[in-house]
C-alpha atoms as a PDB file:
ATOM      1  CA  UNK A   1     100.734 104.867 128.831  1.00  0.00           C
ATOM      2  CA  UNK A   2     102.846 106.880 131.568  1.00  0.00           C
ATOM      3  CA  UNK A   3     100.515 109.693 131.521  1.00  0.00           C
ATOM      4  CA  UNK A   4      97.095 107.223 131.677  1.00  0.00           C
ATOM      5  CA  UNK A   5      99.028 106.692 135.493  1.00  0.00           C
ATOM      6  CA  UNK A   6      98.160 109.995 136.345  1.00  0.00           C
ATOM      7  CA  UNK A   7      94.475 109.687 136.376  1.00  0.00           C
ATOM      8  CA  UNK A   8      93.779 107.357 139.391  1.00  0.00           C
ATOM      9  CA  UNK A   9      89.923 108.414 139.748  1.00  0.00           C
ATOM     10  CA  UNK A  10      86.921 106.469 138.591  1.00  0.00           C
ATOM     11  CA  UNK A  11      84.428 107.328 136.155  1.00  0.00           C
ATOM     12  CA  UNK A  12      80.857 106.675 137.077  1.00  0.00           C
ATOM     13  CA  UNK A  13      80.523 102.821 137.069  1.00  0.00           C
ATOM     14  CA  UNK A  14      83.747 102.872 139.304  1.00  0.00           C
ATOM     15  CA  UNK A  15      86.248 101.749 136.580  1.00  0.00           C
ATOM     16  CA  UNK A  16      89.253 103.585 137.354  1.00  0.00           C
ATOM     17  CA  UNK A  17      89.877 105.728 134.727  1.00  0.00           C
ATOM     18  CA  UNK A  18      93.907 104.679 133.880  1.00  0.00           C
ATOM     19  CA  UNK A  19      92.265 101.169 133.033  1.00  0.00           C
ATOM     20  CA  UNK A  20      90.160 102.596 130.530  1.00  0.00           C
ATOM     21  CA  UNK A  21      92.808 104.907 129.181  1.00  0.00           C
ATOM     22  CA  UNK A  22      95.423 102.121 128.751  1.00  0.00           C
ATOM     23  CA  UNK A  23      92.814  99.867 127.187  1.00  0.00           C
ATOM     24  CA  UNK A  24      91.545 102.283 124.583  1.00  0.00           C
ATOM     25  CA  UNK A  25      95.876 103.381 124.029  1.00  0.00           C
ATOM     26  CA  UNK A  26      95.959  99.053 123.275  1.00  0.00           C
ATOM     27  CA  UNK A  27      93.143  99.166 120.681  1.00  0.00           C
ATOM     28  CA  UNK A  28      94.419 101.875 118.785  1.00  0.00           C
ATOM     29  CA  UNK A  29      98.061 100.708 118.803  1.00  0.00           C
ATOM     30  CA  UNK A  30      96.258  97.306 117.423  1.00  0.00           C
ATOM     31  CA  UNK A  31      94.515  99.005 114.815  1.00  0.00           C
ATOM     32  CA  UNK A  32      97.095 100.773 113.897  1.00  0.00           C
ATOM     33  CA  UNK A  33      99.675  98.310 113.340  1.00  0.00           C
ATOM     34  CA  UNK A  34      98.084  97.059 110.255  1.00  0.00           C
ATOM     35  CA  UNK A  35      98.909 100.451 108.585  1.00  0.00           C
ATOM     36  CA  UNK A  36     101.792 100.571 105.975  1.00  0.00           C
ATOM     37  CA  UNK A  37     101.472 104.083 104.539  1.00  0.00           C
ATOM     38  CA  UNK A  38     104.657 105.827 105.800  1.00  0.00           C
ATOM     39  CA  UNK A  39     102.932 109.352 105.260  1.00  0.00           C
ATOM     40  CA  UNK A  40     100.028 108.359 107.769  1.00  0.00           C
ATOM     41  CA  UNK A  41     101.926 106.488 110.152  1.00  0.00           C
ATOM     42  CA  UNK A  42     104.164 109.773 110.764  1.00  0.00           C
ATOM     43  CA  UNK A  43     100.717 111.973 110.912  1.00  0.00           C
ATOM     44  CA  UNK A  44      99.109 109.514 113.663  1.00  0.00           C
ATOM     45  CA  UNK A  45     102.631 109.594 115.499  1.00  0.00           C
ATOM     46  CA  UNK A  46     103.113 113.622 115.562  1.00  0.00           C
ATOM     47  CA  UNK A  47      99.628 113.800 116.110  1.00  0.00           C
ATOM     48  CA  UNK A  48      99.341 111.442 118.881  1.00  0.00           C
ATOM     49  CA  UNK A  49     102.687 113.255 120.713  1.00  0.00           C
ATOM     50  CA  UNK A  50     101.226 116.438 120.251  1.00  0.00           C
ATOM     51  CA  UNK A  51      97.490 115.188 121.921  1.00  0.00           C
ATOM     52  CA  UNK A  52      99.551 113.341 125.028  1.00  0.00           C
ATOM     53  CA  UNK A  53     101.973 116.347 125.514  1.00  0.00           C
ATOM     54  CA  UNK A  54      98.505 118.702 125.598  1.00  0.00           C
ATOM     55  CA  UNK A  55      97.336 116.656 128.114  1.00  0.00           C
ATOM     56  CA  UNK A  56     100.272 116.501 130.410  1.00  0.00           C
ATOM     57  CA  UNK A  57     100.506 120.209 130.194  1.00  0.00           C
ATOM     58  CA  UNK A  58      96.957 120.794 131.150  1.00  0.00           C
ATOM     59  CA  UNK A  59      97.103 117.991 133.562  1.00  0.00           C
ATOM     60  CA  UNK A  60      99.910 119.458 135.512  1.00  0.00           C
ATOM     61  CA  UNK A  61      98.628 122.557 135.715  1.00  0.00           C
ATOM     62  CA  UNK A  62      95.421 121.542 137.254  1.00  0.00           C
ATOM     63  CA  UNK A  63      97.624 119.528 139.447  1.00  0.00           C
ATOM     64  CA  UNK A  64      99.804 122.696 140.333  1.00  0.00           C
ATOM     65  CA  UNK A  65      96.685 124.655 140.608  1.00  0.00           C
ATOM     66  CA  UNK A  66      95.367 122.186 142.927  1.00  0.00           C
ATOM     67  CA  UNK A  67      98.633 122.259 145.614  1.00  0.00           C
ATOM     68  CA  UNK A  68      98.536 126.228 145.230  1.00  0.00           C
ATOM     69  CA  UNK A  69      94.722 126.149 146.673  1.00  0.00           C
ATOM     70  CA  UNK A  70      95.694 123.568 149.473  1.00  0.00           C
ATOM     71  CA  UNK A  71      98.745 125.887 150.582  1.00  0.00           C
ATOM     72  CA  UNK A  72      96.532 128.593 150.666  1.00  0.00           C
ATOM     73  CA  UNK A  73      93.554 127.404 152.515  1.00  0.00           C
ATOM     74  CA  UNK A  74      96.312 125.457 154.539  1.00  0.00           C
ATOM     75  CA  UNK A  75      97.718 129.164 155.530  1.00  0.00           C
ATOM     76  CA  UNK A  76      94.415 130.465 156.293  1.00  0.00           C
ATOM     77  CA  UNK A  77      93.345 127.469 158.328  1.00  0.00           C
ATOM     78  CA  UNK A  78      96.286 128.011 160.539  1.00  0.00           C
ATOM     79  CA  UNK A  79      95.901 131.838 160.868  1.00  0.00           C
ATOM     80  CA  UNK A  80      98.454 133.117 158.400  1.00  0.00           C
ATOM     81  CA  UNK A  81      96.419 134.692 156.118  1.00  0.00           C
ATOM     82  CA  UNK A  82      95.725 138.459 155.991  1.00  0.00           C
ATOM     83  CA  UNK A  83      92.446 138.169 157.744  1.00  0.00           C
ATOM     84  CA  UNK A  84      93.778 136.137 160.402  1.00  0.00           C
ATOM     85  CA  UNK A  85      92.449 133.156 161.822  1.00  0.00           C
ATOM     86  CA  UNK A  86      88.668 131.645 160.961  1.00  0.00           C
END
């Protein structure tokens, strides 16, 4: 649920898209919580770290690749770059 913070856009209809993530996190935990096999409770929990922690990693370096583009067109905007001012 900490990572569904990150994503403060909206999708098409204008439902922000952390709403939709926690909601869908809520079913599953629901459905899930009838489960008593040991064996696929452990698979749905490694699996499930494993999905989140691939999405924070790609999510952060969008972000970072984001701030690196904004520094640089920020240092070009104000004449530092090589070719000088626009």
């Amino acid at each position: 649920l900490r990572t569904a913070k990150a994503f403060h856009w909206c999708d098409e209809k204008g439902i922000p898209w952390n709403m939709k993530l926690k909601a869908e996190a809520r079913k599953e935990f629901e459905a899930s919580r009838e489960e008593k096999d040991p064996l696929i409770i452990a698979r749905m929990l490694v699996t499930g770290r494993e999905c989140v922690q691939q999405i924070q990693r790609k999510f952060n370096d969008a972000d970072r690749r984001c701030w690196e583009r904004i520094q640089t067109d920020s240092t070009y905007r104000d004449g530092g770059g090589k070719d000088g001012p626009r």
